[in-house]
PDB file of N, CA and C in Angstrom:
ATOM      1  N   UNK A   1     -32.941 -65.795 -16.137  1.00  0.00           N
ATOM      2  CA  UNK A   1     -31.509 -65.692 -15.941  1.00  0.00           C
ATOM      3  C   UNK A   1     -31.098 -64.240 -15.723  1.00  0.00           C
ATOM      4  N   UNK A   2     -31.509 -63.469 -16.539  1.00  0.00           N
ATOM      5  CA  UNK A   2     -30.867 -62.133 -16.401  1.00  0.00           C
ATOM      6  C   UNK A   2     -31.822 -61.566 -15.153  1.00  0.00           C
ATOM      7  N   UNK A   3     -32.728 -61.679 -14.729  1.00  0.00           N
ATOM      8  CA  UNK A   3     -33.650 -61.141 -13.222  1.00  0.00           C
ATOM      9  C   UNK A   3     -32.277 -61.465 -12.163  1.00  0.00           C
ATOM     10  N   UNK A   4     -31.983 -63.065 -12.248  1.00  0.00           N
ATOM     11  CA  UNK A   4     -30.965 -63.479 -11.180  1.00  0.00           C
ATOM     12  C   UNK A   4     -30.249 -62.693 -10.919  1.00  0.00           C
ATOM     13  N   UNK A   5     -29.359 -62.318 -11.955  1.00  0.00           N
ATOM     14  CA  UNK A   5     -28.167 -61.448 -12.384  1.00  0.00           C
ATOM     15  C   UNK A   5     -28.546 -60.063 -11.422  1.00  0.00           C
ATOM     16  N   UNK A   6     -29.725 -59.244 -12.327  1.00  0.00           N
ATOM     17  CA  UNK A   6     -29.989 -58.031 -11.258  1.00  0.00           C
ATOM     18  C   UNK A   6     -30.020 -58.531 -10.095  1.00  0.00           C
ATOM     19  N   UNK A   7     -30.389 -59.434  -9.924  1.00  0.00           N
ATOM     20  CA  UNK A   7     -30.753 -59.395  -8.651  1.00  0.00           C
ATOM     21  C   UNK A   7     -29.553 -59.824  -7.499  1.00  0.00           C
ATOM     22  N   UNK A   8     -28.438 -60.285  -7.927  1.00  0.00           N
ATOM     23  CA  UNK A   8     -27.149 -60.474  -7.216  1.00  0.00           C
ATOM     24  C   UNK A   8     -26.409 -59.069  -7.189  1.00  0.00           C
ATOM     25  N   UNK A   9     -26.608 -58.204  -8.124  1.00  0.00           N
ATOM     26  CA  UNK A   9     -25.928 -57.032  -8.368  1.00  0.00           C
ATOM     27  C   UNK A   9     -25.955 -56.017  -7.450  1.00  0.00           C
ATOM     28  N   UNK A  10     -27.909 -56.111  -7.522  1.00  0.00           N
ATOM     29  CA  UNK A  10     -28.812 -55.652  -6.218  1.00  0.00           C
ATOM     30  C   UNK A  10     -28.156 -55.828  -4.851  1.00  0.00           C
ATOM     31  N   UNK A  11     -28.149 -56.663  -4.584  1.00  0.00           N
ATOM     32  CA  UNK A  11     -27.583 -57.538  -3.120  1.00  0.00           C
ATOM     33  C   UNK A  11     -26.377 -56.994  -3.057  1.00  0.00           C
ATOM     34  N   UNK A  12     -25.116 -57.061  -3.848  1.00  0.00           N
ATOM     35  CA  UNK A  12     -24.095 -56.805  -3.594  1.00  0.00           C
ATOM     36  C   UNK A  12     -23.884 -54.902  -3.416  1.00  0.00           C
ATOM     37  N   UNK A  13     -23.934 -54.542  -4.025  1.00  0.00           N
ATOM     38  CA  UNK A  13     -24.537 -52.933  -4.242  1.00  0.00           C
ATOM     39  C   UNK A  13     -25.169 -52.483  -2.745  1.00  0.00           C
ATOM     40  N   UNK A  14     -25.902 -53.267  -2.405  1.00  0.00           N
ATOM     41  CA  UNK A  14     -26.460 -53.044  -0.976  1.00  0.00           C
ATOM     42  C   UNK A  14     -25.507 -53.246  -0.013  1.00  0.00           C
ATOM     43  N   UNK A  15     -24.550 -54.244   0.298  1.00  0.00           N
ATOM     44  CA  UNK A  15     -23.677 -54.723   1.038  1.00  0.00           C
ATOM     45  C   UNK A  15     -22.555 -53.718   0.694  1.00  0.00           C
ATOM     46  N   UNK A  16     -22.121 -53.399  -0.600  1.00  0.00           N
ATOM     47  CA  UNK A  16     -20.913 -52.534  -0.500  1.00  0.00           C
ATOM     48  C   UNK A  16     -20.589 -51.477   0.396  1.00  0.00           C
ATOM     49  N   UNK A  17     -21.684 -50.603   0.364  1.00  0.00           N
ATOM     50  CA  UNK A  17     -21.476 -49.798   1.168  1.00  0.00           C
ATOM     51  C   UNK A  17     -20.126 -49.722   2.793  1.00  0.00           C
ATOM     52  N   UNK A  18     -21.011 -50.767   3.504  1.00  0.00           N
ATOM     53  CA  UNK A  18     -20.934 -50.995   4.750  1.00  0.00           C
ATOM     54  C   UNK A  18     -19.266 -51.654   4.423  1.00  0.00           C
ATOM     55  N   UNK A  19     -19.212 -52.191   3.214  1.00  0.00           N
ATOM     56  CA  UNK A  19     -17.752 -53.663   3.222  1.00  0.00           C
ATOM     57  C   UNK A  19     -16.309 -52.220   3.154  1.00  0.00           C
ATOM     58  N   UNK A  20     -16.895 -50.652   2.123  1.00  0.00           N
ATOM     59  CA  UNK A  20     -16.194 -49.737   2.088  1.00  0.00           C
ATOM     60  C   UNK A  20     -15.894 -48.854   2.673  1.00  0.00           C
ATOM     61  N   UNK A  21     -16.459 -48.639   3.689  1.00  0.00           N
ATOM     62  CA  UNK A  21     -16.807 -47.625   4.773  1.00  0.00           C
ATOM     63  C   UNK A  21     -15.851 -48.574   6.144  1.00  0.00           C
ATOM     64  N   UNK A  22     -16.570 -49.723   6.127  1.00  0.00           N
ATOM     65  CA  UNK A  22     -15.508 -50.447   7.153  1.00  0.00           C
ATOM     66  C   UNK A  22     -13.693 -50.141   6.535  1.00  0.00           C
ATOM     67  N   UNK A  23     -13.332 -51.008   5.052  1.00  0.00           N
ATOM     68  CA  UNK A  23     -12.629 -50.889   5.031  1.00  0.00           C
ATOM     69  C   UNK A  23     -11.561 -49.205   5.392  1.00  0.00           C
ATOM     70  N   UNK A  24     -12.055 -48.146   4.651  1.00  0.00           N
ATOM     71  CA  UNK A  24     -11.315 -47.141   5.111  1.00  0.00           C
ATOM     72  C   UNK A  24     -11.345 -46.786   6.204  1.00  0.00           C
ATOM     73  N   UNK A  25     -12.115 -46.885   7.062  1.00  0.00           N
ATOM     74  CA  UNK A  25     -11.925 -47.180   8.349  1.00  0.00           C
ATOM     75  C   UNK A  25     -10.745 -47.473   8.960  1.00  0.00           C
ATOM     76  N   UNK A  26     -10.150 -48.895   8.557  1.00  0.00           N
ATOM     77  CA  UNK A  26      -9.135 -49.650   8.877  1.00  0.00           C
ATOM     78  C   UNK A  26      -8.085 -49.506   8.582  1.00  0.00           C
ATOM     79  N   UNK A  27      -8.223 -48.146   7.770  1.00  0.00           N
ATOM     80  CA  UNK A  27      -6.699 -47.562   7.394  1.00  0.00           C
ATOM     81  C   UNK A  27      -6.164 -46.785   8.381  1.00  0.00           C
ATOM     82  N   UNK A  28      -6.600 -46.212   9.359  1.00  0.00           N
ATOM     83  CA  UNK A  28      -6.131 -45.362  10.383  1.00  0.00           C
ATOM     84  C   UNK A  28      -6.562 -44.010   9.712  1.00  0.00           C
ATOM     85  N   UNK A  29      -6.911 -43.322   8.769  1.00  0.00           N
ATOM     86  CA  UNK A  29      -6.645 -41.852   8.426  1.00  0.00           C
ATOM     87  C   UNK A  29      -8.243 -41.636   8.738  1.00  0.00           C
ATOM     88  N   UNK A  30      -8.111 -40.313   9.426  1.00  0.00           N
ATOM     89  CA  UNK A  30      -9.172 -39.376   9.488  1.00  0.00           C
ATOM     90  C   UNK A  30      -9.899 -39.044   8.716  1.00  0.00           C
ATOM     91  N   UNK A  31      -9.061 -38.346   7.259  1.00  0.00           N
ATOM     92  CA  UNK A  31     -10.013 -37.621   6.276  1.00  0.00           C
ATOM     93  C   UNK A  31     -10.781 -38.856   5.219  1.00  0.00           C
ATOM     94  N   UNK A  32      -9.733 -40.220   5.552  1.00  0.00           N
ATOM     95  CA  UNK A  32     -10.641 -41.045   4.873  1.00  0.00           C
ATOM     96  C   UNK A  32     -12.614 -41.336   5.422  1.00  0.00           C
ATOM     97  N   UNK A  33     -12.551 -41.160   6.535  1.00  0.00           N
ATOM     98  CA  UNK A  33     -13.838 -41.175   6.735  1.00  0.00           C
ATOM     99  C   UNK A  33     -14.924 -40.425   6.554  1.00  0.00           C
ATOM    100  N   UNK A  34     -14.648 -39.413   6.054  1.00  0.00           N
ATOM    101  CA  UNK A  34     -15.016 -38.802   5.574  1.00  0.00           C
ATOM    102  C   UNK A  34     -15.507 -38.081   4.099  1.00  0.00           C
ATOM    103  N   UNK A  35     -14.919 -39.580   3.732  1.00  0.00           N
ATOM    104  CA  UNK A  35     -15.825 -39.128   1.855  1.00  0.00           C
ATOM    105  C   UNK A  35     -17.295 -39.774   1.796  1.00  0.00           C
ATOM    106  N   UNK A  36     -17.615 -39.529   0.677  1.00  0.00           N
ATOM    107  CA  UNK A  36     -18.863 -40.255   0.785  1.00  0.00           C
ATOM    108  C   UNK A  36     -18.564 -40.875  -0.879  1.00  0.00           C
ATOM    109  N   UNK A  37     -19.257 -42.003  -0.544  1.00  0.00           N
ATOM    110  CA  UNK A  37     -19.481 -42.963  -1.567  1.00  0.00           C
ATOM    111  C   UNK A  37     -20.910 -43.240  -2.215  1.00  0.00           C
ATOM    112  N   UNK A  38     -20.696 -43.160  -3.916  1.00  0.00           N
ATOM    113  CA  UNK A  38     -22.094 -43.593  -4.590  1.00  0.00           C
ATOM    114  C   UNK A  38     -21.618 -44.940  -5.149  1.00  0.00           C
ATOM    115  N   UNK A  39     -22.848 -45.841  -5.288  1.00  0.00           N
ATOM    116  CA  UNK A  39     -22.481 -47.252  -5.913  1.00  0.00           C
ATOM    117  C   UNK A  39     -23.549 -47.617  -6.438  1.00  0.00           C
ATOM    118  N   UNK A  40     -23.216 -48.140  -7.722  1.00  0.00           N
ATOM    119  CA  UNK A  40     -24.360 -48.392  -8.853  1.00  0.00           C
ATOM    120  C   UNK A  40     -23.820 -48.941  -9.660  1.00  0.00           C
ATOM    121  N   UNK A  41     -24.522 -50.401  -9.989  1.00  0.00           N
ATOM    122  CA  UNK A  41     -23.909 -51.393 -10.280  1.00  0.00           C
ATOM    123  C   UNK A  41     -22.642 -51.835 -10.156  1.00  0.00           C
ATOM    124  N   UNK A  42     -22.013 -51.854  -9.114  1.00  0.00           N
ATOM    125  CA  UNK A  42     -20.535 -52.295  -8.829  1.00  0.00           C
ATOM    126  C   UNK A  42     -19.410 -51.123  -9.054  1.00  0.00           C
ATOM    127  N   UNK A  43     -20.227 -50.250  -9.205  1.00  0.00           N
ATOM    128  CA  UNK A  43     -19.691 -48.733 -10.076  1.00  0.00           C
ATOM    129  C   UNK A  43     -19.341 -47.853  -8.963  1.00  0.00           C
ATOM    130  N   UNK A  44     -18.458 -47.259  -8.476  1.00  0.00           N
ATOM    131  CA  UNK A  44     -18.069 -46.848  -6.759  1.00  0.00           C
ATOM    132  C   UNK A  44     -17.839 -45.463  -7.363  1.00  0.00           C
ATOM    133  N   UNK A  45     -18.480 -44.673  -6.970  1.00  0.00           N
ATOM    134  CA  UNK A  45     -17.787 -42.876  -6.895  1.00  0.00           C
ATOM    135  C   UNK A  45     -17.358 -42.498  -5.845  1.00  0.00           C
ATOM    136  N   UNK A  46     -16.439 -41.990  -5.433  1.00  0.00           N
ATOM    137  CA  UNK A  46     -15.718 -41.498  -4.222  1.00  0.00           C
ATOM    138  C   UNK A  46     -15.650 -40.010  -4.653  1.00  0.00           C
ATOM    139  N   UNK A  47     -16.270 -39.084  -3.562  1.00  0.00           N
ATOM    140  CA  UNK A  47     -16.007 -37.920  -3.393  1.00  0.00           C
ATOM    141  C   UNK A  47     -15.597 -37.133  -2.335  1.00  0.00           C
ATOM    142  N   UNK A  48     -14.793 -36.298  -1.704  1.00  0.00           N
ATOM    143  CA  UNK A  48     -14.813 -35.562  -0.531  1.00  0.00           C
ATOM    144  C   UNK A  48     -13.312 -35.013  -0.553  1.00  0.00           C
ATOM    145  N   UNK A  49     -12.633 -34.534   0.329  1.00  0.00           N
ATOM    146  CA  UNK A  49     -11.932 -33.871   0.249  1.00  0.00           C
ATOM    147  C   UNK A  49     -10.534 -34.234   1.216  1.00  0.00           C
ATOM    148  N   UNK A  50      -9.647 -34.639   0.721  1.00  0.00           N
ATOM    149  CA  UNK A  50      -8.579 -35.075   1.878  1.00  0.00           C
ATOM    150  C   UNK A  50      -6.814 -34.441   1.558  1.00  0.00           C
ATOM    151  N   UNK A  51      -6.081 -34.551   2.641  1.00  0.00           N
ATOM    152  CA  UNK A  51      -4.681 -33.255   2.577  1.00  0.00           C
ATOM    153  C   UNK A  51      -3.916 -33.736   1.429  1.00  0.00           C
ATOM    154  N   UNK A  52      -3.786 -34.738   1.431  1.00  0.00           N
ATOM    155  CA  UNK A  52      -2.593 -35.535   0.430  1.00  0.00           C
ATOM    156  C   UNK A  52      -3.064 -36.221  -0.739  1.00  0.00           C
ATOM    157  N   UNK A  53      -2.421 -36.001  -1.663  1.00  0.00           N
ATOM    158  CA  UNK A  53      -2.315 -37.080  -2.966  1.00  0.00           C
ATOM    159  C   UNK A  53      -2.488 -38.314  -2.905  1.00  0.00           C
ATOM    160  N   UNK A  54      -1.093 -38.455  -1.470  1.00  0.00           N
ATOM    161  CA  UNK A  54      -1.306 -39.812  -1.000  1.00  0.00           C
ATOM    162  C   UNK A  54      -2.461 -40.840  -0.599  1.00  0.00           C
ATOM    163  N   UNK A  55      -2.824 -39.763   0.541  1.00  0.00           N
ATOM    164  CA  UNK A  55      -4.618 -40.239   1.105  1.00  0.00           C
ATOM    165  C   UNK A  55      -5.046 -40.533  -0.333  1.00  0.00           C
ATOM    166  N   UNK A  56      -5.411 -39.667  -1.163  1.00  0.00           N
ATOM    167  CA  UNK A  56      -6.111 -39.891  -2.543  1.00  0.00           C
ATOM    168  C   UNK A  56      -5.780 -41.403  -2.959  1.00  0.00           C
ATOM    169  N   UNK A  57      -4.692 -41.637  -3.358  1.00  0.00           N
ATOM    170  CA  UNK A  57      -4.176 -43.013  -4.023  1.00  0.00           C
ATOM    171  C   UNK A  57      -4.593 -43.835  -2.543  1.00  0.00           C
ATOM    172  N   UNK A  58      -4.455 -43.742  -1.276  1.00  0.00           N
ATOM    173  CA  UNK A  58      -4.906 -45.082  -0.724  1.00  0.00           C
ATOM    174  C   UNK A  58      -6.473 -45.000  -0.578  1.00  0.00           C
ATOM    175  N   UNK A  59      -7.176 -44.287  -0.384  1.00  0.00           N
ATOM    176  CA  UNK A  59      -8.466 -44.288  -0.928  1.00  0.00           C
ATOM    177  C   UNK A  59      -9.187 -44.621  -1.818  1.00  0.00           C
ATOM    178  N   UNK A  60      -8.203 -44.752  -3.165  1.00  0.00           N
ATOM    179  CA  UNK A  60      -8.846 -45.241  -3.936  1.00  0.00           C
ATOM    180  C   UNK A  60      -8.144 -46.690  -4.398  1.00  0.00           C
ATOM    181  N   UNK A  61      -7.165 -47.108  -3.878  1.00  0.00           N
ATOM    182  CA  UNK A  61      -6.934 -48.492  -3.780  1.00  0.00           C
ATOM    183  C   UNK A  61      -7.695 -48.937  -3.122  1.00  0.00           C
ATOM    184  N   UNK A  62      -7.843 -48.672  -2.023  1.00  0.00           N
ATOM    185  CA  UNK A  62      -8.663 -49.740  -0.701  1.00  0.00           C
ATOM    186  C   UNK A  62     -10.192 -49.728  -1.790  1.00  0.00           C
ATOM    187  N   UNK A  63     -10.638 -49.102  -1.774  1.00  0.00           N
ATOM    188  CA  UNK A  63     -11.751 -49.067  -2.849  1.00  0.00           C
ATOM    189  C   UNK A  63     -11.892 -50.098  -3.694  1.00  0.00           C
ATOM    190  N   UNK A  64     -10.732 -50.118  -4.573  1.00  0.00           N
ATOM    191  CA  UNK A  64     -10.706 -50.819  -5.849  1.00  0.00           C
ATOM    192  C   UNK A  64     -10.186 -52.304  -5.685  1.00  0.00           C
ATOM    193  N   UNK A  65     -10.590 -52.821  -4.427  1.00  0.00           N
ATOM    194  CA  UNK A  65      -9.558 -53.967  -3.984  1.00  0.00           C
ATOM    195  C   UNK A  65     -10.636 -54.612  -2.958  1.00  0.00           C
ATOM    196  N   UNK A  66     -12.197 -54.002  -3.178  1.00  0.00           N
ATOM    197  CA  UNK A  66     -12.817 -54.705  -2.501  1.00  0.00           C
ATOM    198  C   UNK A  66     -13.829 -55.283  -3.062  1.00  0.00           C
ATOM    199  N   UNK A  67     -14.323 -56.559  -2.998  1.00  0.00           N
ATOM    200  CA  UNK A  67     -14.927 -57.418  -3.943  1.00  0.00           C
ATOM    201  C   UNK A  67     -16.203 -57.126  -4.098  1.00  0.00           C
ATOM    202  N   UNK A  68     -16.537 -56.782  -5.453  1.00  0.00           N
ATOM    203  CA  UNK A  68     -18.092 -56.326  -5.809  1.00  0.00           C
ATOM    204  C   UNK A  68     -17.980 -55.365  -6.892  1.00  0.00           C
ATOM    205  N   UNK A  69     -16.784 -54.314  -6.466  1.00  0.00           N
ATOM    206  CA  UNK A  69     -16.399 -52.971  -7.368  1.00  0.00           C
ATOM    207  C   UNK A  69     -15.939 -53.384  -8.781  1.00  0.00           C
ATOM    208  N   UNK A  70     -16.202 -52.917  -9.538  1.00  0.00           N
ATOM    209  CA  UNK A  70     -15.964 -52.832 -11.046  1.00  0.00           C
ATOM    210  C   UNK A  70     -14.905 -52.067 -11.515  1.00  0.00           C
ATOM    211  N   UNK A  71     -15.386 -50.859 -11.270  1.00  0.00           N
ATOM    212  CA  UNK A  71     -15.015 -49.677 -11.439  1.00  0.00           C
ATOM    213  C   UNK A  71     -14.906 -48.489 -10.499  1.00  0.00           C
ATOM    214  N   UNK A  72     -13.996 -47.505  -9.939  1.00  0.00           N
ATOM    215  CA  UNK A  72     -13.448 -46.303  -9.445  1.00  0.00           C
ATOM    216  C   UNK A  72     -13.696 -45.199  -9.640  1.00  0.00           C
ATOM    217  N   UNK A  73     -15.027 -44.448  -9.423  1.00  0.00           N
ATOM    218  CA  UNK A  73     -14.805 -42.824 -10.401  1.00  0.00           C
ATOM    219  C   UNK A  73     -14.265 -42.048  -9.270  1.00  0.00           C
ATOM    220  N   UNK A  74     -12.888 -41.166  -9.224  1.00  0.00           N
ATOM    221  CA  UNK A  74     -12.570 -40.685  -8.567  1.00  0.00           C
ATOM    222  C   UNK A  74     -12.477 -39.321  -8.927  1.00  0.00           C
ATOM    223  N   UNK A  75     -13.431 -39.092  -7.373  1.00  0.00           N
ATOM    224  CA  UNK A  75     -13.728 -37.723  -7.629  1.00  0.00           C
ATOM    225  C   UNK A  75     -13.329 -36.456  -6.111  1.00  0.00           C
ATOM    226  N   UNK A  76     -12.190 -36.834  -5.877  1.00  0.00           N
ATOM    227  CA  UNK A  76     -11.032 -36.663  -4.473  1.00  0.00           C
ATOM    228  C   UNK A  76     -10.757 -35.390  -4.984  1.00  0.00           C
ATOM    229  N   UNK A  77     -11.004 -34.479  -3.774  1.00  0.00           N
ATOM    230  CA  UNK A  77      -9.911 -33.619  -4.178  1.00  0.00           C
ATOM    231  C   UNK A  77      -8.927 -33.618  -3.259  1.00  0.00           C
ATOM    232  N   UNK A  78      -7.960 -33.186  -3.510  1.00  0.00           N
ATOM    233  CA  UNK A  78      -6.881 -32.995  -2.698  1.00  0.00           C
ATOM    234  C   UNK A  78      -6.909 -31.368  -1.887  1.00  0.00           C
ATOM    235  N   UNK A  79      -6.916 -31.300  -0.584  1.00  0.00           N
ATOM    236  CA  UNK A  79      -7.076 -29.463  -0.248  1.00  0.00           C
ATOM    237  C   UNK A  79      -5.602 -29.900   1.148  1.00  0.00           C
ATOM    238  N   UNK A  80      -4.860 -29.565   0.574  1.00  0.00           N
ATOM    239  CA  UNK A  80      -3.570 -29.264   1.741  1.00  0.00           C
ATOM    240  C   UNK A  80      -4.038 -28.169   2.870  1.00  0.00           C
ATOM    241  N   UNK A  81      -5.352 -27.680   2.444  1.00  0.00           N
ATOM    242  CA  UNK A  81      -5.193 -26.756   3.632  1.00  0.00           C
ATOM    243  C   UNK A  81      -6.488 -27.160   4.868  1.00  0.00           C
ATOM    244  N   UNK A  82      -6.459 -28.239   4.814  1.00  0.00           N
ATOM    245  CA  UNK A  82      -7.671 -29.047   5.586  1.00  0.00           C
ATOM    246  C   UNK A  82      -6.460 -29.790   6.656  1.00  0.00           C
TER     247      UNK A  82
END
């Protein structure tokens, strides 16, 4: 039972990537494409650097709103001068 378990976690973890990368994509913003994402166990880190607060908060909604994710470590900075 618990092998299964890893092993769906596995699978999904593998697929996230591509399901998060599409999604910000689909937001229209530039600097969103440009973060990079770690994922481990359903566990999403977002890092990179974008102008607004704003970008920040929809970055990390779209994130947290896609099925697999657990958890958000947000690690955005905000640089207004980008």
């Amino acid at each position: 039972m618990r092998s299964e378990k890893l092993a769906v976690c596995e699978d999904a973890d593998r697929d996230l990537p591509q399901l998060l990368t599409g999604f910000l994509r689909q937001q229209g913003f530039d600097p969103l494409r440009t973060l990079v994402l770690s994922i481990e166990d359903g566990v999403v880190a977002v890092r990179g650097r974008v102008p607004s607060y704003h970008l920040r908060q929809i970055a990390v909604e779209c994130i947290r709103r896609v099925a697999g994710v657990t958890r958000v470590v947000d690690q955005i900075v905000v640089d207004r001068t980008i």
